[in-house]
C-alpha atoms as a PDB file:
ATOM      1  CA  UNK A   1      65.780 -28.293-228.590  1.00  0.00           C
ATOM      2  CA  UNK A   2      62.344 -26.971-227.069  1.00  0.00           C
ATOM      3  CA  UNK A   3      63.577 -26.020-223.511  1.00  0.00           C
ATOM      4  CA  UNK A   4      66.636 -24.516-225.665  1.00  0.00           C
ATOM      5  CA  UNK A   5      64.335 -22.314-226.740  1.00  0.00           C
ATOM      6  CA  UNK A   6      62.319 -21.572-223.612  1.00  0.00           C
ATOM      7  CA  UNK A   7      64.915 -20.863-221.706  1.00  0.00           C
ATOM      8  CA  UNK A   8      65.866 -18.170-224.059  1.00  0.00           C
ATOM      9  CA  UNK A   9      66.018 -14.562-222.295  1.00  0.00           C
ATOM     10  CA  UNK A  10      62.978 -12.754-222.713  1.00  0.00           C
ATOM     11  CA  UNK A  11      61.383 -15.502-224.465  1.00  0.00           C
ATOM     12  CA  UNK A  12      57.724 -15.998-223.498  1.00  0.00           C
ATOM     13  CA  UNK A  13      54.911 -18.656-223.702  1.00  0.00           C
ATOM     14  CA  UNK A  14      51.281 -18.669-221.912  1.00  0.00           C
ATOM     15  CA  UNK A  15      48.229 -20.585-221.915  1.00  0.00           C
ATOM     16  CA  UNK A  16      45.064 -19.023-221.695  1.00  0.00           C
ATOM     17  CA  UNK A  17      43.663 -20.289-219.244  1.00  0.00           C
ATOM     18  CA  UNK A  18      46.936 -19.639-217.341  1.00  0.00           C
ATOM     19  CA  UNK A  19      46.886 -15.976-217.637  1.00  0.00           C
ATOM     20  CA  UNK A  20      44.303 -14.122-214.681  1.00  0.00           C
ATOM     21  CA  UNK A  21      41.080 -12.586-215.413  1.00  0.00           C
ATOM     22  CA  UNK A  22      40.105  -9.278-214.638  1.00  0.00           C
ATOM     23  CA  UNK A  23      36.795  -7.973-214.950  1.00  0.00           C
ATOM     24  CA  UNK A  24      36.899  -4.787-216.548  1.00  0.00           C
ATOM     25  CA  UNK A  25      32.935  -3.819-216.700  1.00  0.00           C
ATOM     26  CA  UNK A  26      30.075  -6.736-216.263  1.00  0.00           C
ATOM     27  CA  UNK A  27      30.456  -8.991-219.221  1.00  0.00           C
ATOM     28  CA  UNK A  28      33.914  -7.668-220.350  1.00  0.00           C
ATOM     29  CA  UNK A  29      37.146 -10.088-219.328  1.00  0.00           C
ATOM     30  CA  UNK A  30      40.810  -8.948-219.545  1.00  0.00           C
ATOM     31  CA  UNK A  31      43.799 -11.536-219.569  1.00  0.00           C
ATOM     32  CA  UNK A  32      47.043 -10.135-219.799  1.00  0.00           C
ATOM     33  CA  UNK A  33      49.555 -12.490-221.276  1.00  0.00           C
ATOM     34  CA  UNK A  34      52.656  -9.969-221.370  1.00  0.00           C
ATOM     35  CA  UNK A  35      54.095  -7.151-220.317  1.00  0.00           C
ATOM     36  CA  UNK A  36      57.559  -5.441-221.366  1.00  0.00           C
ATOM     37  CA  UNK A  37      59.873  -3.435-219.100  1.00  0.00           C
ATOM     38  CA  UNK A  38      59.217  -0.723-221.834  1.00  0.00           C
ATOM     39  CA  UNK A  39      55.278  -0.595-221.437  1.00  0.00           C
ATOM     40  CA  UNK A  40      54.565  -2.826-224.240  1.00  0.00           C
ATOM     41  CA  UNK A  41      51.870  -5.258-223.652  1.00  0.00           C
ATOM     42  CA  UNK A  42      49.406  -8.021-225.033  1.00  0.00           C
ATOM     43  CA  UNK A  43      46.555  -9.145-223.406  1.00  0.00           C
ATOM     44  CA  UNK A  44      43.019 -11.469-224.491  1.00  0.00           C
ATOM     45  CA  UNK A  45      39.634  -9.261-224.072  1.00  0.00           C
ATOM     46  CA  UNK A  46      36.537 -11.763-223.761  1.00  0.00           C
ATOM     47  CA  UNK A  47      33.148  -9.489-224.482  1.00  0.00           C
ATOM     48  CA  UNK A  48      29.756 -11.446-223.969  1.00  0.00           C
ATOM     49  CA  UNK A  49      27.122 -11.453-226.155  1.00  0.00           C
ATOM     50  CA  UNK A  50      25.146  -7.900-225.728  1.00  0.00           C
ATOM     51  CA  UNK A  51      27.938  -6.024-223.947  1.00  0.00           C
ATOM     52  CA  UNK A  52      29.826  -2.729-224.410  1.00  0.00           C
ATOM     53  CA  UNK A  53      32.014  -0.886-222.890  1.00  0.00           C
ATOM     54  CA  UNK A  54      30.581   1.806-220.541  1.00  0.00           C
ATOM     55  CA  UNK A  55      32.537   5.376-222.149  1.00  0.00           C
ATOM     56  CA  UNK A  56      34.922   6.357-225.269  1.00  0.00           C
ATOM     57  CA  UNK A  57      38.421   3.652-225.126  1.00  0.00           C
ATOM     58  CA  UNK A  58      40.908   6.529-226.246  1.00  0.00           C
ATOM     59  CA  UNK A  59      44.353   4.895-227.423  1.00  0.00           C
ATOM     60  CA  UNK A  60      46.659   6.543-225.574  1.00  0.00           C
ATOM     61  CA  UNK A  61      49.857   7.114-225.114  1.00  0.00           C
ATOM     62  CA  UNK A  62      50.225   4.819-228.286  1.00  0.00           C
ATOM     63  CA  UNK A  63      48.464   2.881-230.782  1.00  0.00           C
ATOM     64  CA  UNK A  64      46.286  -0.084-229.937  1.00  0.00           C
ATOM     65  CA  UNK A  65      46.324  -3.628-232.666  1.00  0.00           C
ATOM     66  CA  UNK A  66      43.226  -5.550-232.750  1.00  0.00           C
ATOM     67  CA  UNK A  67      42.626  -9.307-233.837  1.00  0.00           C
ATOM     68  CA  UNK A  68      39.419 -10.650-233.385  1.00  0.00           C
ATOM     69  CA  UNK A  69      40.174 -14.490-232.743  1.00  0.00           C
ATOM     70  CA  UNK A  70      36.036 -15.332-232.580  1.00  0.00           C
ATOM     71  CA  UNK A  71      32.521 -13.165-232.427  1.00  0.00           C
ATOM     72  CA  UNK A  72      32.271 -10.552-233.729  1.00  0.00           C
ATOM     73  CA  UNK A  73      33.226  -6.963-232.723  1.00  0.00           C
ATOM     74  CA  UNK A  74      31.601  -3.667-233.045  1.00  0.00           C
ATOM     75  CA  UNK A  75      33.777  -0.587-232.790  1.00  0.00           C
ATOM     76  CA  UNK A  76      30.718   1.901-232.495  1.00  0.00           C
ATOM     77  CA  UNK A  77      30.642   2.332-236.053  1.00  0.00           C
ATOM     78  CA  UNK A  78      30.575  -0.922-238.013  1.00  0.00           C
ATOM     79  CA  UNK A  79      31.006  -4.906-236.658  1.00  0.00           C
ATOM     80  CA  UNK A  80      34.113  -6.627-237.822  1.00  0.00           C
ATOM     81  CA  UNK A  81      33.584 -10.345-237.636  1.00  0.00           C
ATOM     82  CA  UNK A  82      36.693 -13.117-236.577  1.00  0.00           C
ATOM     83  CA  UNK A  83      39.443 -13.108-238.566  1.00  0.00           C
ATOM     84  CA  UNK A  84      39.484  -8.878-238.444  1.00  0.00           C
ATOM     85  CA  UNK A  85      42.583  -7.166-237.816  1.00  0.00           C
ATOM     86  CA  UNK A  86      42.096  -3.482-236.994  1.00  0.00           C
ATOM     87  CA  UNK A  87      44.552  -1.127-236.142  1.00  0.00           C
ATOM     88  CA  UNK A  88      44.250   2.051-234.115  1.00  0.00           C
ATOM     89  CA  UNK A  89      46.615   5.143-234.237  1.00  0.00           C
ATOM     90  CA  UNK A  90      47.561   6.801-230.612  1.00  0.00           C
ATOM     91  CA  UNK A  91      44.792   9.775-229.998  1.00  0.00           C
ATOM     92  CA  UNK A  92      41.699   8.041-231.763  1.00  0.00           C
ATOM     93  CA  UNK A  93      38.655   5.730-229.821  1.00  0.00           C
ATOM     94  CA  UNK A  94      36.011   3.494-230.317  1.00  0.00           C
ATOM     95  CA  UNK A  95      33.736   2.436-228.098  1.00  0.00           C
ATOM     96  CA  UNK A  96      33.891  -1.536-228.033  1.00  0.00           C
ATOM     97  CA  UNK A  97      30.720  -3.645-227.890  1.00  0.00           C
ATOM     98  CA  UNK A  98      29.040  -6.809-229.034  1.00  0.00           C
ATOM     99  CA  UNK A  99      25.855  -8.200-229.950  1.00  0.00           C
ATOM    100  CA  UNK A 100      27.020 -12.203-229.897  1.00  0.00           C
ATOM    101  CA  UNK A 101      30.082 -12.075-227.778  1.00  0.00           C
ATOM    102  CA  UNK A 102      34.021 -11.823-229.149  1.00  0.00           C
ATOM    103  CA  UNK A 103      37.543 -12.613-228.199  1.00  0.00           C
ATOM    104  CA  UNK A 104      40.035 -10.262-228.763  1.00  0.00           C
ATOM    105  CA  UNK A 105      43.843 -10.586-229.306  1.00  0.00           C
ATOM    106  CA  UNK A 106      44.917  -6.926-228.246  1.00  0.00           C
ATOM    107  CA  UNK A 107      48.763  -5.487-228.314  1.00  0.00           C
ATOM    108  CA  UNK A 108      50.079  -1.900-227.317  1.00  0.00           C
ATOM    109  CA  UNK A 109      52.945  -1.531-228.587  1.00  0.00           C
ATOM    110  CA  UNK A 110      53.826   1.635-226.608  1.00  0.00           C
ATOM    111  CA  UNK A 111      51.994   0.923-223.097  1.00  0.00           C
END
């Protein structure tokens, strides 16, 4: 039944520590786990402990979802500790930072 399922078109599975890192800035990790033919995507964001992203993060062209799966997150306004889910319209920004480091489950659902 399992592989019945994996084999299933479109259907998708990945480890963490299978998906590629990408440094974005120094202490800031991407790992995209997914990527749609429409521009849809899902990706991890690892943020050490007293780092922040270096300008404004403007959602664009769509919205951006936000879980934080550990840490906690500041959004330049308030922190929003594990177990947060925070959604962002297309058009608005933050700018993402941490004082004790976070890992964040992110999905666009329009690119």
């Amino acid at each position: 039944m399992h592989s019945e399922i994996l084999s299933q078109d479109g259907y998708v599975a990945v480890g963490l520590t299978e998906a590629p890192v990408r440094e974005l800035f120094p202490g800031i990790r991407l790992r995209p786990l997914w990527r749609d033919a429409s521009g849809a995507h899902a990706n991890v964001l690892e943020m050490d402990a007293g780092s922040s992203w270096p300008h404004r993060d403007v959602h664009e062209p769509g919205p951006e979802e936000v879980y934080v799966v550990a840490g906690v997150f500041h959004d330049g306004a308030r922190d929003y500790p594990a177990g947060t889910f925070l959604h962002a319209p297309a058009g608005t920004w933050h700018v993402p930072a941490t004082t004790v480091g976070c890992t964040l489950f992110l999905f666009y659902p329009r690119g």
